[in-house]
N, C-alpha and C. Protein backbone atom coordinates (compact mmCIF):
# COMPACT_ATOMS: atom_id res chain seq x y z
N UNK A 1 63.49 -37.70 19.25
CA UNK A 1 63.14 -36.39 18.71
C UNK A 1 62.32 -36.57 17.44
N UNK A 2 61.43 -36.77 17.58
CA UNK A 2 60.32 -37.05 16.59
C UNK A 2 59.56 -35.91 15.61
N UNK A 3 59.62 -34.26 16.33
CA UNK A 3 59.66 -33.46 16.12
C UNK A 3 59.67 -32.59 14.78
N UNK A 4 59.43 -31.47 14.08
CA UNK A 4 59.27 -31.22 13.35
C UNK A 4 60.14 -29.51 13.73
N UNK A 5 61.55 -29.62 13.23
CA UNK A 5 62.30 -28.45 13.47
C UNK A 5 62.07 -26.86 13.04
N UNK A 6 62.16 -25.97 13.64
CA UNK A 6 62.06 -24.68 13.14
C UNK A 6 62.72 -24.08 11.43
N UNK A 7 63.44 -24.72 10.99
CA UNK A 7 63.38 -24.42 9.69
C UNK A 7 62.86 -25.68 8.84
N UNK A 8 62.75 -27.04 9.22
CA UNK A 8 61.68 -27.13 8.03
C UNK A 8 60.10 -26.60 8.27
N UNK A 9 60.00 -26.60 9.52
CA UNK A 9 58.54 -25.83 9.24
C UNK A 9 58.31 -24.17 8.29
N UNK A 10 59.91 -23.36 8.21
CA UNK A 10 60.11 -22.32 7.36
C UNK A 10 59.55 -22.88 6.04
N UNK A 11 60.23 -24.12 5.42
CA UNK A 11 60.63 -24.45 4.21
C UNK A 11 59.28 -24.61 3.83
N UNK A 12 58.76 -25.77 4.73
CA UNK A 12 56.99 -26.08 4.49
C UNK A 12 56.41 -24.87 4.08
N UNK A 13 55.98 -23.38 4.79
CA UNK A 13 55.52 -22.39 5.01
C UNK A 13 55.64 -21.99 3.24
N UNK A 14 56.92 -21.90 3.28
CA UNK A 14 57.61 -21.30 2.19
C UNK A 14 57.06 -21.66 0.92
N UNK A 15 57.08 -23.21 0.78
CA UNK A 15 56.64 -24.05 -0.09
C UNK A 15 55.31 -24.16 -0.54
N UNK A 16 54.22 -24.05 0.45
CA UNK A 16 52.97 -23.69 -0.03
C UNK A 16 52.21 -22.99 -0.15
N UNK A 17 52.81 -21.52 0.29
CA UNK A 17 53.11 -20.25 -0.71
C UNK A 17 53.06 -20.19 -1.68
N UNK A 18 54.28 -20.89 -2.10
CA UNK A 18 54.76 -21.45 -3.33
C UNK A 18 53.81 -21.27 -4.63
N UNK A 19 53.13 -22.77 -3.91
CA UNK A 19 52.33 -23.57 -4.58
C UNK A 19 50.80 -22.93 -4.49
N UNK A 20 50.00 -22.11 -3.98
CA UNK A 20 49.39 -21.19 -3.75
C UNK A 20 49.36 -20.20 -4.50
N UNK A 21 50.29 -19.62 -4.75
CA UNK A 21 50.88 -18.45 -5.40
C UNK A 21 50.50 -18.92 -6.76
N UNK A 22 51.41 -20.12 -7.20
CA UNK A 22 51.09 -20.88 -8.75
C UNK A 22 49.59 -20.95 -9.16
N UNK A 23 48.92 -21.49 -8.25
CA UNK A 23 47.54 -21.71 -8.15
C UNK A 23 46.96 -20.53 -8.72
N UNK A 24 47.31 -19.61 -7.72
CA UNK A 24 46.39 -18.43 -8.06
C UNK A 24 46.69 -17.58 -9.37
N UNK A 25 47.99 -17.47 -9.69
CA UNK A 25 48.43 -17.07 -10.87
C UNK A 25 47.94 -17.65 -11.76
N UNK A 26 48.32 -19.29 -12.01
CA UNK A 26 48.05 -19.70 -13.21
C UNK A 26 46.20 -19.34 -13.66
N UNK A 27 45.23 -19.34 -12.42
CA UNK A 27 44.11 -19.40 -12.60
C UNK A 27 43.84 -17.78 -13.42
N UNK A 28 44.32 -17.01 -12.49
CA UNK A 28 44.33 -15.25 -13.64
C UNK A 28 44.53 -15.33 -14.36
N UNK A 29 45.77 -15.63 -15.23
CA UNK A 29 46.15 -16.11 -16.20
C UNK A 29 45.02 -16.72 -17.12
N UNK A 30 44.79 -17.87 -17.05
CA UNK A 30 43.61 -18.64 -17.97
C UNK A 30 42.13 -17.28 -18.11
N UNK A 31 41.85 -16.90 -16.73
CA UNK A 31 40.86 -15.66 -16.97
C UNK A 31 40.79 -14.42 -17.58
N UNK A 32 41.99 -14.12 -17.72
CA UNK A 32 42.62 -13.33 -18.61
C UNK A 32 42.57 -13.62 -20.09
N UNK A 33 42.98 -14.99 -20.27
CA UNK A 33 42.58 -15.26 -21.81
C UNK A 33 41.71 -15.72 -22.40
N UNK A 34 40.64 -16.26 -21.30
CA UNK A 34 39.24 -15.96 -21.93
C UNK A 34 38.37 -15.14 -22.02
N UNK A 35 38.76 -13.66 -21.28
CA UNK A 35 38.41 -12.81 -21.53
C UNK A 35 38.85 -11.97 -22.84
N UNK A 36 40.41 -12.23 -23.07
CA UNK A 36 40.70 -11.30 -24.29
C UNK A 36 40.21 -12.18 -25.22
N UNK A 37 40.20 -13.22 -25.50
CA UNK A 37 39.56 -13.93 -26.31
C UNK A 37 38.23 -13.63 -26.93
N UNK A 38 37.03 -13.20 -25.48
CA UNK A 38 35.66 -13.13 -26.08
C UNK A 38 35.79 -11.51 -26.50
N UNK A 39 36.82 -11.01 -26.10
CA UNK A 39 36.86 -9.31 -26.74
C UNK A 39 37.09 -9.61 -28.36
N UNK A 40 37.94 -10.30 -28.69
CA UNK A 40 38.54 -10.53 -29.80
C UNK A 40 37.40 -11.03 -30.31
N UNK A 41 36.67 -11.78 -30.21
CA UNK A 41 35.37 -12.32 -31.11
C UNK A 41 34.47 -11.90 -31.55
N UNK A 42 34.34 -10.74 -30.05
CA UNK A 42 33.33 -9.48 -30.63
C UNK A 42 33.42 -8.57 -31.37
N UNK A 43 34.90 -8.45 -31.27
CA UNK A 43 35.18 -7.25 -32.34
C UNK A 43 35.52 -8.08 -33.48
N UNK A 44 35.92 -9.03 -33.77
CA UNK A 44 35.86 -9.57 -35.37
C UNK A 44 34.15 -9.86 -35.88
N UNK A 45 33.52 -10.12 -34.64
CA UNK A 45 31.99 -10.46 -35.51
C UNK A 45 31.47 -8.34 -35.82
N UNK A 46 31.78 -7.86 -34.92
CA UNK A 46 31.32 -6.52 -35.57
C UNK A 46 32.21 -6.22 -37.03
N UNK A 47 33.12 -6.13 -36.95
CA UNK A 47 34.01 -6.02 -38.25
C UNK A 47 33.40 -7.34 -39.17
N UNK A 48 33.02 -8.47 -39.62
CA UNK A 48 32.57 -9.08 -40.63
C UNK A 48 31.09 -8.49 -40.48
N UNK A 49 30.06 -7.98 -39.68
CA UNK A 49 28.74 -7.50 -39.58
C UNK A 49 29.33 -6.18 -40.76
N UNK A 50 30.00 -5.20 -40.33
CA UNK A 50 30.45 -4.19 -41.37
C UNK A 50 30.80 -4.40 -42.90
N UNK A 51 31.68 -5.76 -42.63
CA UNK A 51 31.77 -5.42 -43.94
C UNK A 51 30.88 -6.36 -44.85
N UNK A 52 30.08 -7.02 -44.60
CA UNK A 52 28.56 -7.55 -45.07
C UNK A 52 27.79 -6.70 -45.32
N UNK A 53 27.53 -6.01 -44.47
CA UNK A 53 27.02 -4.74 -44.43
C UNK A 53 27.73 -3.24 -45.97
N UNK A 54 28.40 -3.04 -46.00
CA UNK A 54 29.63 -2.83 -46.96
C UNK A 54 29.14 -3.55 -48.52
N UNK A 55 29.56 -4.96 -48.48
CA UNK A 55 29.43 -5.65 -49.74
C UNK A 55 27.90 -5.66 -50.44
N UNK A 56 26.65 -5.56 -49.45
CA UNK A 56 25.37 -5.30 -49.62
C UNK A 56 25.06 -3.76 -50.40
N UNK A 57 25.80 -2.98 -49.83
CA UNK A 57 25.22 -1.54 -50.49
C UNK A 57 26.14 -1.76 -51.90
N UNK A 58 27.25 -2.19 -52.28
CA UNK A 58 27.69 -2.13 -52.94
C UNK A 58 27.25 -3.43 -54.35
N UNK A 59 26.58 -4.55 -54.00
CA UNK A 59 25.73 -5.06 -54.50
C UNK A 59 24.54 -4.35 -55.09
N UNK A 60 24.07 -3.37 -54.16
CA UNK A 60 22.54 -3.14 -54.30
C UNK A 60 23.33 -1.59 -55.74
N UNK A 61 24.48 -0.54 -55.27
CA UNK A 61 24.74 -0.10 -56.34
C UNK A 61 25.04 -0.26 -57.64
N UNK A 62 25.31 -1.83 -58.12
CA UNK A 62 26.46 -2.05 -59.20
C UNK A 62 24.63 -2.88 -59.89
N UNK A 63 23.10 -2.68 -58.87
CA UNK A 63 22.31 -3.23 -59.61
C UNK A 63 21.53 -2.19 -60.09
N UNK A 64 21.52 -1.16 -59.55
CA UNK A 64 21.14 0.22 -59.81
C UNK A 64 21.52 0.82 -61.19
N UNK A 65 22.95 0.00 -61.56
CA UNK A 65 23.59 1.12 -62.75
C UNK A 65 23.25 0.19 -64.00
């Protein structure tokens, strides 16, 4: 009986699912945080653009007076 029985072929099935499943998760996962990541970068480079922007008028007033 050399064979390959009806429940380990379940277990197999089961198992690289499994491992499939991990695959695909872990990969969303990582895409997910390089996406919030480049959100996060953009909105800190607009916020330091502002407040450069900010420290300039306030330069250009304190040369005015």
């Amino acid at each position: 009986m050399g064979g390959i029985s009806g429940g380990d072929l379940i277990f197999l099935i089961v198992m690289l699912g499994m491992i499939v499943l991990f695959v695909v998760s872990f990969s969303l996962f990582i895409k997910r945080m390089v996406v919030t990541k480049s959100v996060q970068n953009r909105k800190s480079d607009e916020t330091n653009e502002k407040l450069d922007r900010i420290i300039t008028l306030l330069e250009e007033k304190q040369v005015q007076k």
